[in-house]
C-alpha atoms as a PDB file:
ATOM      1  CA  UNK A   1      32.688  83.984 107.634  1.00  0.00           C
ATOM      2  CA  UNK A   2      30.586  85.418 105.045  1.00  0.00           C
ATOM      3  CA  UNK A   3      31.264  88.684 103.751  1.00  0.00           C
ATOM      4  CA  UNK A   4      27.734  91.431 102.724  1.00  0.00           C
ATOM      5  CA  UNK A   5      27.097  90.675  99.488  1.00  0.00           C
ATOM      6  CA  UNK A   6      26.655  95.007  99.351  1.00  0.00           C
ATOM      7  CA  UNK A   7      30.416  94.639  99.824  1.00  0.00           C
ATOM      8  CA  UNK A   8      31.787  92.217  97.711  1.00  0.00           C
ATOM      9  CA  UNK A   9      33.331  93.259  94.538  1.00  0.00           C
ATOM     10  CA  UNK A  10      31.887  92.460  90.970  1.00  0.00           C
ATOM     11  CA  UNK A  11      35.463  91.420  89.862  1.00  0.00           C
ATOM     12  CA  UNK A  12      37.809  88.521  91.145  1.00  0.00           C
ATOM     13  CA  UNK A  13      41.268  87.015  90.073  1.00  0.00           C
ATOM     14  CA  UNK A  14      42.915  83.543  90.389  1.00  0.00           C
ATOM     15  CA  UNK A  15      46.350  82.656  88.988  1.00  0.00           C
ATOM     16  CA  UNK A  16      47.487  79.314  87.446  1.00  0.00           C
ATOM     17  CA  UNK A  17      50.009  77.978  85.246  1.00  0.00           C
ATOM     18  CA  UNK A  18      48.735  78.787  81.620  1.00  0.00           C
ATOM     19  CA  UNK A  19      49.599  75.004  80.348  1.00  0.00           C
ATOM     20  CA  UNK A  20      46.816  74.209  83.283  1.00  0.00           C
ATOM     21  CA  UNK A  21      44.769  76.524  82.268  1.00  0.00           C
ATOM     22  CA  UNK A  22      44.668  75.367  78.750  1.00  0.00           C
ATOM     23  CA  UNK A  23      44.380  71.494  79.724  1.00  0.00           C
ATOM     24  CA  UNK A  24      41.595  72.327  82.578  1.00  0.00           C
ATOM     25  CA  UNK A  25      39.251  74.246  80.031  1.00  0.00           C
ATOM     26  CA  UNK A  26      36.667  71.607  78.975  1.00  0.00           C
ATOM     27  CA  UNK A  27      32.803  71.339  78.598  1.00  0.00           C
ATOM     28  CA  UNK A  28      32.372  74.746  79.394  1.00  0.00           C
ATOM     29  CA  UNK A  29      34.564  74.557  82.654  1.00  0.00           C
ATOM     30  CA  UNK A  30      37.755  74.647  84.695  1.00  0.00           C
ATOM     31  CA  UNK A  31      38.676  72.429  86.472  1.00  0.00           C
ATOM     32  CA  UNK A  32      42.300  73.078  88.356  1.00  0.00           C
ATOM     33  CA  UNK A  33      44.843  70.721  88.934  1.00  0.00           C
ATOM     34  CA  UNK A  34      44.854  69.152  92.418  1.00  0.00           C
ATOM     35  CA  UNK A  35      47.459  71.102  93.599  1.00  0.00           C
ATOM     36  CA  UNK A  36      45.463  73.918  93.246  1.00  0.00           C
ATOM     37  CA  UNK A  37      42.603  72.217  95.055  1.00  0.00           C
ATOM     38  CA  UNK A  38      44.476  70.966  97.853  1.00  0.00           C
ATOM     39  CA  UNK A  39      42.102  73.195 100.321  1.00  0.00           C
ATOM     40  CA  UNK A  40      39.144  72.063  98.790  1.00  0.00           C
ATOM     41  CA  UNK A  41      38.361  75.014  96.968  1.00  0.00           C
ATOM     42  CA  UNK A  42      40.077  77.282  94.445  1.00  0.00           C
ATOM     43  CA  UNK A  43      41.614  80.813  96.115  1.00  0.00           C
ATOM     44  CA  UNK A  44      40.920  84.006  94.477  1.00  0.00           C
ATOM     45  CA  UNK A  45      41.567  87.549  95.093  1.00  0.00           C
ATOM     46  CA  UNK A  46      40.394  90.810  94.796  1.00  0.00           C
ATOM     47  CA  UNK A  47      42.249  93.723  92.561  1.00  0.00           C
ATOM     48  CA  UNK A  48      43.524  94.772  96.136  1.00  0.00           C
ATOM     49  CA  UNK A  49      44.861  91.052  97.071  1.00  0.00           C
ATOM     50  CA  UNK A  50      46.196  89.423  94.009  1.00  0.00           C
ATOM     51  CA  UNK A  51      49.412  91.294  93.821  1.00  0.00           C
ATOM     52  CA  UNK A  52      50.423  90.458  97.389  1.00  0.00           C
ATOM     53  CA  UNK A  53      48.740  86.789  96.631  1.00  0.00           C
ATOM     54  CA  UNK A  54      50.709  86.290  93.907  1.00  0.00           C
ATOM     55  CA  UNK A  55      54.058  87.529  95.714  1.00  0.00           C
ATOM     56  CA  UNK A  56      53.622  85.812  98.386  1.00  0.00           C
ATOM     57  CA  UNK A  57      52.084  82.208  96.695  1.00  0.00           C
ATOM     58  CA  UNK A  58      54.053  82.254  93.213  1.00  0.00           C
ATOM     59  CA  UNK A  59      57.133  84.439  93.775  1.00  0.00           C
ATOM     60  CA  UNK A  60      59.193  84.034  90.561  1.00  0.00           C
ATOM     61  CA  UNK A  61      56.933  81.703  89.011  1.00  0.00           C
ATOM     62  CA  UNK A  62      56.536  82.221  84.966  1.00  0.00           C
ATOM     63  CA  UNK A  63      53.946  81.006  82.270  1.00  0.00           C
ATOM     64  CA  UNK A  64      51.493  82.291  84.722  1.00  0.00           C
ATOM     65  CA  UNK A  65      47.835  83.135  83.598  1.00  0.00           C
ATOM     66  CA  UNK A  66      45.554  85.906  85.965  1.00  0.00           C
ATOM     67  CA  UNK A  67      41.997  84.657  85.123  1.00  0.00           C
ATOM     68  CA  UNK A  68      39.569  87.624  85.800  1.00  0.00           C
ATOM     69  CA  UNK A  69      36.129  86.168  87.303  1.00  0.00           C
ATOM     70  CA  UNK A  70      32.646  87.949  87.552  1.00  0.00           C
ATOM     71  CA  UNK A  71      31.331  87.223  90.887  1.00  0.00           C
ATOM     72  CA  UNK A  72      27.935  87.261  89.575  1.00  0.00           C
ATOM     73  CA  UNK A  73      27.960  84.112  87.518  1.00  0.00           C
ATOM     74  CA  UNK A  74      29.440  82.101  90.215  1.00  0.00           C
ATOM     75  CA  UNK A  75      26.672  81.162  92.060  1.00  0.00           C
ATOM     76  CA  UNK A  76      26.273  79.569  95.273  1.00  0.00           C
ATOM     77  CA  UNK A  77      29.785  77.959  95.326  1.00  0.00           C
ATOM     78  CA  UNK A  78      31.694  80.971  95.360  1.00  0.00           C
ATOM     79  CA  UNK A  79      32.116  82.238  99.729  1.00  0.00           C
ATOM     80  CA  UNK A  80      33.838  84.896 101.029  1.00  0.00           C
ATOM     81  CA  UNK A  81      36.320  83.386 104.177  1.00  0.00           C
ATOM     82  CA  UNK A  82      38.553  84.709 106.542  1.00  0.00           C
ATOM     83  CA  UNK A  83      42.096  84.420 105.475  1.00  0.00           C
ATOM     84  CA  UNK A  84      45.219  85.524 105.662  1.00  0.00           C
ATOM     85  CA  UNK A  85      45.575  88.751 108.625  1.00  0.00           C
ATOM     86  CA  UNK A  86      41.631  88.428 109.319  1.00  0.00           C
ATOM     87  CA  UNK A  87      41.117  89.234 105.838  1.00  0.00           C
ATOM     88  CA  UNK A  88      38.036  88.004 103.567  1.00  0.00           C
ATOM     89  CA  UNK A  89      38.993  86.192 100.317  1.00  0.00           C
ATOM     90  CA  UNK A  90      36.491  84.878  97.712  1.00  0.00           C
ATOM     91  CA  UNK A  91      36.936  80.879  97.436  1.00  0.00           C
ATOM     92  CA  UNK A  92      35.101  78.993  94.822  1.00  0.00           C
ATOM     93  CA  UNK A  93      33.811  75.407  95.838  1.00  0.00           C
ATOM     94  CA  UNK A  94      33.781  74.200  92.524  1.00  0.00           C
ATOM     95  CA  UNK A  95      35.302  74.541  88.724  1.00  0.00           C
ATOM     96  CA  UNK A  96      35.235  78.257  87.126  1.00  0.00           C
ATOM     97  CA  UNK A  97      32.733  78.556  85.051  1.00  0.00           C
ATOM     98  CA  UNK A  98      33.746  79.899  81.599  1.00  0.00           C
ATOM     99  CA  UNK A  99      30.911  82.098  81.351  1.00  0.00           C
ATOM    100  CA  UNK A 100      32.071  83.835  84.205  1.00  0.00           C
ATOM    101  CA  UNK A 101      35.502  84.427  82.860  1.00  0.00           C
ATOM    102  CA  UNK A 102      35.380  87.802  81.457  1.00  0.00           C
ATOM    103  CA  UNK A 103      39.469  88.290  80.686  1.00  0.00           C
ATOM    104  CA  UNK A 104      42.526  85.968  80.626  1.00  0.00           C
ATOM    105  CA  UNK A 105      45.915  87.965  80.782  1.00  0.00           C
ATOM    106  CA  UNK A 106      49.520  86.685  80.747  1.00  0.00           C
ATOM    107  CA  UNK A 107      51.295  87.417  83.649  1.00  0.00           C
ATOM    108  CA  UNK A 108      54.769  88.296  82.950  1.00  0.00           C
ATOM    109  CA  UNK A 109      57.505  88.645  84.906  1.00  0.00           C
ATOM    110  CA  UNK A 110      59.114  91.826  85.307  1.00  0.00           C
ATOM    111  CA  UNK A 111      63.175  92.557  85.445  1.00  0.00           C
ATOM    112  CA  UNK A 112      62.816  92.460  89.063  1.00  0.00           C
ATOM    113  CA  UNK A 113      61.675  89.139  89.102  1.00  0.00           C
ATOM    114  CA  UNK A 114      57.800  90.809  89.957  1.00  0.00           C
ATOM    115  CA  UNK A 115      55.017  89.675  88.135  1.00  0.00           C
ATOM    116  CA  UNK A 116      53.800  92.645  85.775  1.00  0.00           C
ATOM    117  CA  UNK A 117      50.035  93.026  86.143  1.00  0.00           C
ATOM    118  CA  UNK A 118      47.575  94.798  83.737  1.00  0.00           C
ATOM    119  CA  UNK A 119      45.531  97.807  85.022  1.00  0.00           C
ATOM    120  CA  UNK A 120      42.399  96.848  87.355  1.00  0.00           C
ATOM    121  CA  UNK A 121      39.345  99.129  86.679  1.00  0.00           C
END
């Protein structure tokens, strides 16, 4: 399912391991590990989704990086597909492009073993 492009935000996240981060940056691109592509695409969220998203997908997990995506620059390879409780959730069928990446934040785990997540505007 598609979502209205009048709908969609201007702002997307995806979370990966900072060391893949850092090895999949090249040529102006990033391309994710396979484990990350096992679906065929790479999963993002919205502000609203990624903190559930990350609880639910990488609970406990640290040396995490949340990549922060304009929607914009993604072109035709970014869709917007039911998911998880009927819910649409932007999927990229392709690498991220780094001119698209407008912010890279660590995400830190907190003393409750949550990840700590900077302020979405």
């Amino acid at each position: 399912m598609t979502q209205n492009k009048a709908t969609n935000p201007s702002v997307i996240y995806h979370i990966c391991r900072r060391e893949d981060w850092d090895a999949g940056v090249n040529g102006g691109l990033y391309r994710a590990p396979e484990p990350d592509r096992a679906d065929g695409f790479l999963h993002f969220s919205t502000a609203g989704q990624i903190v559930e998203s990350a609880a639910r997908h990488r609970a406990g997990q640290s040396g995490l990086v949340l990549i922060e995506v304009d929607c914009a620059k993604l072109g035709n390879e970014l869709r917007w597909e039911t998911s998880r409780g009927g819910a649409l959730f932007p999927h990229l069928y392709g690498p991220i492009l780094l001119t698209a990446v407008t912010a890279v934040h660590d995400l830190p785990l907190g003393p409750d073993g949550r990840h700590l997540f900077p302020a979405f505007t």
